[in-house]
C-alpha atoms as a PDB file:
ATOM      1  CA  UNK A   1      -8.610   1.718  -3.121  1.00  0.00           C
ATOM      2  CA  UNK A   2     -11.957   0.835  -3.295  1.00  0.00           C
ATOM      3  CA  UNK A   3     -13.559  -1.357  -0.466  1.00  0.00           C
ATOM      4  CA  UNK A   4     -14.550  -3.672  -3.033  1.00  0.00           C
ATOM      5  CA  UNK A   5     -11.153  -4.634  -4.394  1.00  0.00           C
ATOM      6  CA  UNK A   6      -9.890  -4.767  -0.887  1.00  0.00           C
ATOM      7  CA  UNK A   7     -12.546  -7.238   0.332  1.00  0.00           C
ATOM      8  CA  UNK A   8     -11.805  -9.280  -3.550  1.00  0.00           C
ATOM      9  CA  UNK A   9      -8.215  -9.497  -2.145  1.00  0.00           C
ATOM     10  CA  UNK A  10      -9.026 -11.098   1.187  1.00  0.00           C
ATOM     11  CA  UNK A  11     -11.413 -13.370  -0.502  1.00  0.00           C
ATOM     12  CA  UNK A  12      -8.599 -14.354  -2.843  1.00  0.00           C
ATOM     13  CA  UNK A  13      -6.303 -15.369   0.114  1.00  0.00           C
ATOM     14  CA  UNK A  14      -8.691 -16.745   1.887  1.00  0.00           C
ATOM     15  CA  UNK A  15      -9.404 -19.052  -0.626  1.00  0.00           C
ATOM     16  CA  UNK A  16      -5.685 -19.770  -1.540  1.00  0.00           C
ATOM     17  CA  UNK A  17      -5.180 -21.456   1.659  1.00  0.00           C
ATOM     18  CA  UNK A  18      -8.254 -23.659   1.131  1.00  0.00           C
ATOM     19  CA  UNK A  19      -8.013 -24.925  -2.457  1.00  0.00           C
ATOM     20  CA  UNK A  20      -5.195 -23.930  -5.264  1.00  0.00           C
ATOM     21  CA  UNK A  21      -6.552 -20.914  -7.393  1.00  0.00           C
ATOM     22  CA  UNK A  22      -6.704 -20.942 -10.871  1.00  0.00           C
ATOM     23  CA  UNK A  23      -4.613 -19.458 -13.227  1.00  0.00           C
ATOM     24  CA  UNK A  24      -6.838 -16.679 -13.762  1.00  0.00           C
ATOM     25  CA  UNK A  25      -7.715 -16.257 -10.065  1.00  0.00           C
ATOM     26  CA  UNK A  26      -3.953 -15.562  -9.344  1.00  0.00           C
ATOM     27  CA  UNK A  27      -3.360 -12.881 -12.024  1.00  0.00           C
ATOM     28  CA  UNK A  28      -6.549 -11.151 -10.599  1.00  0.00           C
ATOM     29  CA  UNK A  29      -4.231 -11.357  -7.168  1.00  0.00           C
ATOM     30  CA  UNK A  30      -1.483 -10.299  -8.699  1.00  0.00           C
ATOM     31  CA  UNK A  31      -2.915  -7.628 -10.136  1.00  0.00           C
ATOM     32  CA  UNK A  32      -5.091  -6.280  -7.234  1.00  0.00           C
ATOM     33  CA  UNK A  33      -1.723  -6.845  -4.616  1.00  0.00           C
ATOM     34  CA  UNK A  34       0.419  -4.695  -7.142  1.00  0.00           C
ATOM     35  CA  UNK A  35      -2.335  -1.933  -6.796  1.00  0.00           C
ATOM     36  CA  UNK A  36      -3.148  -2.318  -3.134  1.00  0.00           C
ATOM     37  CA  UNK A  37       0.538  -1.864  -2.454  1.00  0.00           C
ATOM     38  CA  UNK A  38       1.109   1.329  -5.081  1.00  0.00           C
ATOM     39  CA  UNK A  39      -1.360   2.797  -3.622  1.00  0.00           C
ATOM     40  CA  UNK A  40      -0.332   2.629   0.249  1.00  0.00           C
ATOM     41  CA  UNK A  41       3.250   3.540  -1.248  1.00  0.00           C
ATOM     42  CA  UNK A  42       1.627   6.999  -2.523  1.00  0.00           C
ATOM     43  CA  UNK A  43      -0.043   7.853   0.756  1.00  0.00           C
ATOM     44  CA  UNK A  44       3.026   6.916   2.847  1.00  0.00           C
ATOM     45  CA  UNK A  45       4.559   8.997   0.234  1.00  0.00           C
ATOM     46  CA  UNK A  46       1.837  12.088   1.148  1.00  0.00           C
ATOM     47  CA  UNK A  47       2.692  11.924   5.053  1.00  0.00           C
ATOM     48  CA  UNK A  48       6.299  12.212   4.550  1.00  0.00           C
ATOM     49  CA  UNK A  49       6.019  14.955   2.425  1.00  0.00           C
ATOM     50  CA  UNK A  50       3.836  16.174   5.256  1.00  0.00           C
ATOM     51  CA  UNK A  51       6.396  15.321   8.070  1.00  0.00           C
ATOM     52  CA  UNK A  52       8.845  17.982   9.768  1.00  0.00           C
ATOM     53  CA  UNK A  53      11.366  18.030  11.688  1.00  0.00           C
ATOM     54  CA  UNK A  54      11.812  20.080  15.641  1.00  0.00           C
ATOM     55  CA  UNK A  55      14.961  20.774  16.141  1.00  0.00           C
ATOM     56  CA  UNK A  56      15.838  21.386  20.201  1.00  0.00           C
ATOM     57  CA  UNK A  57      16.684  25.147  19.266  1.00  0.00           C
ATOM     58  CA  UNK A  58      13.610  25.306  18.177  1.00  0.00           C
ATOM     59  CA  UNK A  59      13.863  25.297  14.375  1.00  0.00           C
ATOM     60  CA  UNK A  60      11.697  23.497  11.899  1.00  0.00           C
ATOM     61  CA  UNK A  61      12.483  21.558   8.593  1.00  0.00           C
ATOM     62  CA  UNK A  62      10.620  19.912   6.647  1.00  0.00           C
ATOM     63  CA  UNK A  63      11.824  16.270   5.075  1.00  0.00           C
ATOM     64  CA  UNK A  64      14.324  15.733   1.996  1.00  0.00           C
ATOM     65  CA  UNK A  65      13.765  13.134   0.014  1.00  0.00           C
ATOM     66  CA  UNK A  66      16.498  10.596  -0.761  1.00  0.00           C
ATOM     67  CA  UNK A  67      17.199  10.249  -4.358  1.00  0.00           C
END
């Protein structure tokens, strides 16, 4: 995410706790949150896929994804 969004999110709560936002001011959150959080969901995502497993015999396996 860009550094500029991020920074336009912690103005937004910074400012939510001084004065009530407008309506348009809280979609803008909304909107920006629901991006900020899909796009720490895909890297988590990219570690685990990353992420193995030592067994103490030695063996290696990689991660299976719940479904």
């Amino acid at each position: 995410m860009e550094k500029a969004k991020v920074e336009r999110i912690n103005y937004l709560a910074r400012e939510s706790k001084v004065r009530e936002l407008t309506a348009e001011e809280k979609a803008e959150q909304a909107e920006l949150r629901k991006e900020y959080l899909a796009d720490i969901r895909a890297s988590f995502g990219g570690m685990l896929d990353n992420t193995v497993i030592k067994r103490p015999d030695g063996s290696v396996e990689k991660l299976k994804k719940n479904k």
